[in-house]
Protein backbone atom coordinates (compact mmCIF):
# COMPACT_ATOMS: atom_id res chain seq x y z
CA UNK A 1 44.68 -97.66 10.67
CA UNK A 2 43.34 -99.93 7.87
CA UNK A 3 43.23 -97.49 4.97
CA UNK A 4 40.27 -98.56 2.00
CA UNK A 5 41.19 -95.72 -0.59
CA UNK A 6 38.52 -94.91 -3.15
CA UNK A 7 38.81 -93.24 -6.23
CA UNK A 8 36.46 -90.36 -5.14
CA UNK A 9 39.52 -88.10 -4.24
CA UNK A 10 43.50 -88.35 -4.56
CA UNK A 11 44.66 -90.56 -1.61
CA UNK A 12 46.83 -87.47 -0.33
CA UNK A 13 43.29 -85.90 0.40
CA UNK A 14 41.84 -89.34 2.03
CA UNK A 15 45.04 -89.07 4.27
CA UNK A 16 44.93 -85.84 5.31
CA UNK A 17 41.50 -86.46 6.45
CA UNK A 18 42.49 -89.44 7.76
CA UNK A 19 44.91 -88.07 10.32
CA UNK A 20 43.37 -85.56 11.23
CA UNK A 21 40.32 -86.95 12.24
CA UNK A 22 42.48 -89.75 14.18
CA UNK A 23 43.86 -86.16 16.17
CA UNK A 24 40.15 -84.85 16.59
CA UNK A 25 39.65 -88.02 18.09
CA UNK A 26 42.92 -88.04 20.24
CA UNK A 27 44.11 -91.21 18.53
CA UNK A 28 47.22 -89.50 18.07
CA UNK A 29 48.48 -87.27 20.23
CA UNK A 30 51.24 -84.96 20.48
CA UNK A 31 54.49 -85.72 19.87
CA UNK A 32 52.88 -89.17 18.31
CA UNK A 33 54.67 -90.45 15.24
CA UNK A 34 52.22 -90.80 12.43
CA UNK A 35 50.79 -94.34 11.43
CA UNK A 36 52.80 -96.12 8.28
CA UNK A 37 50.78 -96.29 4.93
């Protein structure tokens, strides 16, 4: 994951999204630990 925050929303928000579109995709799966920011 190469995060590019903007200033359009708090980067909690661009995060969130983040992972879970990384899930949606099945990037991560279950029981995956979550990427390092």
């Amino acid at each position: 994951m190469d995060p590019q925050w903007t200033d359009n929303a708090p980067i909690y928000r661009q995060l969130r999204d983040r992972v879970a579109a990384m899930i949606l995709e099945r990037v991560l799966k279950d029981g995956d630990p979550l990427p390092s920011v």
